[in-house]
Protein backbone atom coordinates (compact mmCIF):
# COMPACT_ATOMS: atom_id res chain seq x y z
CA UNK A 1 -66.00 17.17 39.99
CA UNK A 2 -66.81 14.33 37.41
CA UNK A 3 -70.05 12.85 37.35
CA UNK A 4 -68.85 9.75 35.47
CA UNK A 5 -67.75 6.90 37.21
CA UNK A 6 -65.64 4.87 34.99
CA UNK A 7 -65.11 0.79 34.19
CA UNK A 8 -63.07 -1.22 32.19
CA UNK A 9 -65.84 -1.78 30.01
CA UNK A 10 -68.58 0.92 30.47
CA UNK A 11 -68.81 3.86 31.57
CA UNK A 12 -71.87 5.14 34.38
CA UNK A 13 -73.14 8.86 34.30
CA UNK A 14 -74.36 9.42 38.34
CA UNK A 15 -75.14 13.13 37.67
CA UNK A 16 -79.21 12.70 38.68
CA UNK A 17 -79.03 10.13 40.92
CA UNK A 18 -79.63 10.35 44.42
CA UNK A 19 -77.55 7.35 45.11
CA UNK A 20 -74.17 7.28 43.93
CA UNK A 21 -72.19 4.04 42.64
CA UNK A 22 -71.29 2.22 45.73
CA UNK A 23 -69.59 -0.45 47.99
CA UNK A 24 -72.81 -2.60 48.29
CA UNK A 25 -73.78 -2.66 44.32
CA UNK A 26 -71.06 -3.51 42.82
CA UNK A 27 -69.76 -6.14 45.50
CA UNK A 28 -73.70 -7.45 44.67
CA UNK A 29 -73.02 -7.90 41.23
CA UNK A 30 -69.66 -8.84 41.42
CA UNK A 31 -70.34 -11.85 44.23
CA UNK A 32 -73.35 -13.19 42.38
CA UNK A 33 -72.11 -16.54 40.98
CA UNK A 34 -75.00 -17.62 38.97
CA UNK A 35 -73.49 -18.24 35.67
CA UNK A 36 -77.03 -20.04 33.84
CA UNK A 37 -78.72 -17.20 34.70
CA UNK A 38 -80.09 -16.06 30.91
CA UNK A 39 -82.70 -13.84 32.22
CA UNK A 40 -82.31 -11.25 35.02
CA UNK A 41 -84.08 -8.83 36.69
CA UNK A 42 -82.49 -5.88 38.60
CA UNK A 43 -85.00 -4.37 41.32
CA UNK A 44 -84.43 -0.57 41.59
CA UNK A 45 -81.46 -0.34 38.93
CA UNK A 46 -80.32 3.42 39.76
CA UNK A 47 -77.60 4.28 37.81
CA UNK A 48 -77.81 0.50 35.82
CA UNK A 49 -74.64 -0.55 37.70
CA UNK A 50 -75.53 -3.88 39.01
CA UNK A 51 -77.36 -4.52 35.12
CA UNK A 52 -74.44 -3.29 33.28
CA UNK A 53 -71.92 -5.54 35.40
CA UNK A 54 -74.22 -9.18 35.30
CA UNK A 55 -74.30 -7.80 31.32
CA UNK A 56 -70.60 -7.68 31.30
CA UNK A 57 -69.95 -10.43 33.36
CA UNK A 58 -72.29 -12.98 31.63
CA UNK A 59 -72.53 -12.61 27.92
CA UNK A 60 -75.81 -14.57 27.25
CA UNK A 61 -78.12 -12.71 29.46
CA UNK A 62 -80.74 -10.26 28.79
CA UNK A 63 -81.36 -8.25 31.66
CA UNK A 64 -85.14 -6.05 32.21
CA UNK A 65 -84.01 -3.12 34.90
CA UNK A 66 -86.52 -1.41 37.34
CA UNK A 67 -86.26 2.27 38.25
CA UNK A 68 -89.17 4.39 39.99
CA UNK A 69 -87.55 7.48 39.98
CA UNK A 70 -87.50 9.36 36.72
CA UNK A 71 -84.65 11.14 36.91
CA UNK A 72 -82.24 7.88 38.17
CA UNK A 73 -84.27 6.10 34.76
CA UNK A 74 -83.30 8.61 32.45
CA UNK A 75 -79.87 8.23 33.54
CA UNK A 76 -79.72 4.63 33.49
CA UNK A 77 -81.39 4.48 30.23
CA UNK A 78 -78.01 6.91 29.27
CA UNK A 79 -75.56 4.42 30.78
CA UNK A 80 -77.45 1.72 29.05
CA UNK A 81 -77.77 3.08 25.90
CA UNK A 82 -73.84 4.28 25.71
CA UNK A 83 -72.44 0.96 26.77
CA UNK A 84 -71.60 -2.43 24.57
CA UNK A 85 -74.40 -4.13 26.36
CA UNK A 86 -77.35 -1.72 25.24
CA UNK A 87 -79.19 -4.56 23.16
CA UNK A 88 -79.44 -6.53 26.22
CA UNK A 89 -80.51 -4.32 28.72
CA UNK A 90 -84.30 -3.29 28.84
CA UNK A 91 -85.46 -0.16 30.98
CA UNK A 92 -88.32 -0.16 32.41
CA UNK A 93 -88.95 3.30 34.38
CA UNK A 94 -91.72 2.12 37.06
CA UNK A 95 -92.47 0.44 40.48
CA UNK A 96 -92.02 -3.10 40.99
CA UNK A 97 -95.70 -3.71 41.97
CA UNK A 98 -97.09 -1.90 38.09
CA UNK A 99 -93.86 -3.90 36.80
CA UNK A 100 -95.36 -7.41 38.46
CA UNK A 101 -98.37 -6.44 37.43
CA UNK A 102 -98.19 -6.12 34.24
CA UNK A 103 -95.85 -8.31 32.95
CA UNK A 104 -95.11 -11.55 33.15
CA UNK A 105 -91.68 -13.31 32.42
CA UNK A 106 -90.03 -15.70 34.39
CA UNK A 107 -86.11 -15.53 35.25
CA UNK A 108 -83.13 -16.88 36.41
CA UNK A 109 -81.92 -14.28 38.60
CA UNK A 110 -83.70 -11.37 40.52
CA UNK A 111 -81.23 -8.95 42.11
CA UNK A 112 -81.32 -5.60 43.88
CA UNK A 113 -79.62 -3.39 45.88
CA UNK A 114 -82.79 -2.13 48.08
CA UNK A 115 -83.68 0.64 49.60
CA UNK A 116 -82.01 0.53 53.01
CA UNK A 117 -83.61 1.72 56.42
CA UNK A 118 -87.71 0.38 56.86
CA UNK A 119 -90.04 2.78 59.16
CA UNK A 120 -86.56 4.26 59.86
CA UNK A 121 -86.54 8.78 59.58
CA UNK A 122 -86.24 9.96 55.76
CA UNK A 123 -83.90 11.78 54.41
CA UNK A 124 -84.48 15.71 54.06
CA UNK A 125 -83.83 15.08 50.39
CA UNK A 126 -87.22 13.54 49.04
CA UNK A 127 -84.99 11.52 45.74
CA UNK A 128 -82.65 10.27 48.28
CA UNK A 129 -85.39 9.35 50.80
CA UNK A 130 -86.80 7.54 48.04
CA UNK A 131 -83.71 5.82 46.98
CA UNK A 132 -82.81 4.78 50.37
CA UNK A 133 -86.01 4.15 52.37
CA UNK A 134 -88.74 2.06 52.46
CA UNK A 135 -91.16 0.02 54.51
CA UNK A 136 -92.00 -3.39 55.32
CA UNK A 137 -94.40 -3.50 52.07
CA UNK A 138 -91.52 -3.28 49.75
CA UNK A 139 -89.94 -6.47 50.66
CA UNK A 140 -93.34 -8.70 51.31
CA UNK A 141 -94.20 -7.38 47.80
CA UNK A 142 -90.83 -7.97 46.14
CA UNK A 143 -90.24 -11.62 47.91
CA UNK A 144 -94.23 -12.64 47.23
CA UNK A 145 -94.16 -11.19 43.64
CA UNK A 146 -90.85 -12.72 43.16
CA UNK A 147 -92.58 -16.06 43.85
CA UNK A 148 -94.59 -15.68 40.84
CA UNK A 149 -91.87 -14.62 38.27
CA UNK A 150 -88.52 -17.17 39.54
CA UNK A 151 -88.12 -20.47 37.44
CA UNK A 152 -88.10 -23.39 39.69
CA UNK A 153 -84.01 -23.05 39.86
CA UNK A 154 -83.52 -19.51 40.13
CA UNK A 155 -82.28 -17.51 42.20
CA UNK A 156 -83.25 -13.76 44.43
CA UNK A 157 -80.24 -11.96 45.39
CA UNK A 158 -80.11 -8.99 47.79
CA UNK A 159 -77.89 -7.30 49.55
CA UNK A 160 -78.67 -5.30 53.11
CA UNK A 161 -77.63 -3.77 56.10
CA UNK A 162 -77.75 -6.69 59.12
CA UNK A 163 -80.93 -5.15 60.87
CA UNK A 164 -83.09 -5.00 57.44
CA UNK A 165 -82.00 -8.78 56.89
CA UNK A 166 -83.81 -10.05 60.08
CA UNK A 167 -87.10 -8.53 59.10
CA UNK A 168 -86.64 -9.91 55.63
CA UNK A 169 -86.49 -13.32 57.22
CA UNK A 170 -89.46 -12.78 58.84
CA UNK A 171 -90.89 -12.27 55.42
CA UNK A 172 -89.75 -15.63 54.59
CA UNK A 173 -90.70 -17.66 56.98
CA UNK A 174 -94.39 -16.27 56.45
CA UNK A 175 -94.23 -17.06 53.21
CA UNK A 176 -92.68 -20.22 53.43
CA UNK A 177 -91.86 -21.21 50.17
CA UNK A 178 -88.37 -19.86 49.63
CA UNK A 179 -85.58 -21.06 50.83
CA UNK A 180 -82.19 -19.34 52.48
CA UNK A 181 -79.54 -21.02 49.99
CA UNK A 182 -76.25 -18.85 51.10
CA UNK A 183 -75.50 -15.91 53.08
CA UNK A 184 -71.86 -13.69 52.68
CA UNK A 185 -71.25 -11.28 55.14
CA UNK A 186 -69.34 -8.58 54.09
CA UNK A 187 -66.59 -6.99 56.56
CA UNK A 188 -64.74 -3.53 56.17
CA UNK A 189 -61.83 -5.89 57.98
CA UNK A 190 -61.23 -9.30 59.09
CA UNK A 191 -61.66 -8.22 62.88
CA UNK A 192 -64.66 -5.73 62.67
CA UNK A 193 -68.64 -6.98 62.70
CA UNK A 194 -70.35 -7.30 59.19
CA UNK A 195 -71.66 -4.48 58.09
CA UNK A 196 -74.05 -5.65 55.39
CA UNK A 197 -74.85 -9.27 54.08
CA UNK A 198 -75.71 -10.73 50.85
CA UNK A 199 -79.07 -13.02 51.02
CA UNK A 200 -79.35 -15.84 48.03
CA UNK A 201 -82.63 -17.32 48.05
CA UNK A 202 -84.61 -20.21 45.87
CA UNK A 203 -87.60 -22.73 45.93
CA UNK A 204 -84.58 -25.31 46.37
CA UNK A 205 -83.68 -26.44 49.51
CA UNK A 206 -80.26 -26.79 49.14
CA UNK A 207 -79.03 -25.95 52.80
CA UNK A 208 -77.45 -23.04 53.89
CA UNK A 209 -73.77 -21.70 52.95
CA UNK A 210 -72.47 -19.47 54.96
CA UNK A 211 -69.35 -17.54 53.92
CA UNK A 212 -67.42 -14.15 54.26
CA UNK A 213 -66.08 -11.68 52.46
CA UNK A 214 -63.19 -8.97 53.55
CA UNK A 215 -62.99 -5.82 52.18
CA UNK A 216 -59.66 -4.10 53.57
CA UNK A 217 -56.44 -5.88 54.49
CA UNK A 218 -55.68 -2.62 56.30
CA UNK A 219 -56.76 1.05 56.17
CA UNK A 220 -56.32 1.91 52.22
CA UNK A 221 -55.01 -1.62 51.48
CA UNK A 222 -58.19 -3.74 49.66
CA UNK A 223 -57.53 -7.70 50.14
CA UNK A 224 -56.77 -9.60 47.84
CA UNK A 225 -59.69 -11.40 47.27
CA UNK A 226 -61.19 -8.16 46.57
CA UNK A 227 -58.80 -7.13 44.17
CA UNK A 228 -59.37 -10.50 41.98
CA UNK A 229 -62.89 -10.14 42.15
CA UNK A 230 -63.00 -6.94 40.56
CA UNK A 231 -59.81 -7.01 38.63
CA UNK A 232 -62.50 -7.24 35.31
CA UNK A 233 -64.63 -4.29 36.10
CA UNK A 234 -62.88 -1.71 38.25
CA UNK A 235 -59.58 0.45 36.55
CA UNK A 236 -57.86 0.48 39.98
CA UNK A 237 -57.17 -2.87 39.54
């Protein structure tokens, strides 16, 4: 079997990575309507999907992309490197805490696609353990560091399972200064509970959106919302 996963306008190599293009990134990238956003920051790129599609989708933005495992950072440098958006893309193959540390830019947008499960059992397989789990340090890091490097409009963007959200707003509430600005839950079908939900957050107090998104019209049959929102990036479509 393939390891490429193809686009309409780039190409991702998932050979080394423990976790595969999915569901959650691209919907991620695809649902993030932040069209001033110049300068983004992808937390935990992977394979580069979520970087490559915000580098597709708006043409002005330079996006820096954060990978801690070395294998998934070789590979996104690859998918980077081979796509029309390579002189916009910046990898940077290390942990968001040495990232923070070390640097300090300010941007529009910081998204990610997290790790999934906190103080839940790893994985057997140590690269997908990594990929996929985490503890509550991750997030109080990422939403406390991200304090430091979001301009006064911008925007964090996650996506996570329902459970992992709660404890994030915990996180928030501690910290105070961010703000809840919109929340989509995402549905497999109209009638069955969310499954994941995208968090938008800011210094802005804007009040809350709430909004959802279907993914199936029936079994095999993607909505039709779906289909226009990825109509640009995926070649079933």
């Amino acid at each position: 079997m393939s390891s490429m996963f193809h686009f309409k306008q780039f190409s991702i190599d998932q050979a080394n990575c423990a976790m595969k293009v999915n569901t959650d990134g691209v919907l991620v990238a695809a649902l993030a309507d932040f069209e001033d956003s110049t300068n983004i920051l992808d937390v935990g790129t992977g394979t580069g999907l979520i970087a490559l599609m915000l580098a597709q989708k708006y043409n002005n933005a330079f996006i820096d992309a954060i990978e801690i495992d070395k294998n998934a950072a070789v590979t996104a440098l690859k998918n980077f490197s081979d796509s029309p958006f390579s002189n916009r893309i910046k990898l940077f193959p290390v942990s968001v805490k040495d990232y923070f540390e070390k640097v300090n830019p300010k941007y529009d947008l910081i998204i990610s696609n997290p790790p999934f499960f906190i103080n839940s059992l790893s994985s057997v397989n140590p690269r997908k353990s990594l990929a996929r789990h985490t503890d509550l340090s991750f997030f109080d890091f990422l939403l406390t560091e991200s304090v430091n490097h979001l301009k006064q409009s911008g925007h964090i963007c996650v996506i996570l399972p329902l459970e992992t959200a709660t404890i994030l707003e915990k996180i928030l509430k501690k910290l105070s200064v961010l703000k809840i600005q919109k929340e989509i839950l995402i549905h497999s079908f109209s009638d069955s509970k969310p499954h994941r939900i995208i968090i938008v957050m800011g210094f802005e107090n804007s009040g809350l959106i709430k909004d959802k998104f279907v993914i199936y019209e029936s079994k095999g049959i993607y909505t039709g919302f779906y289909r226009n929102l990825l109509k640009d990036f995926l070649t079933i479509f």
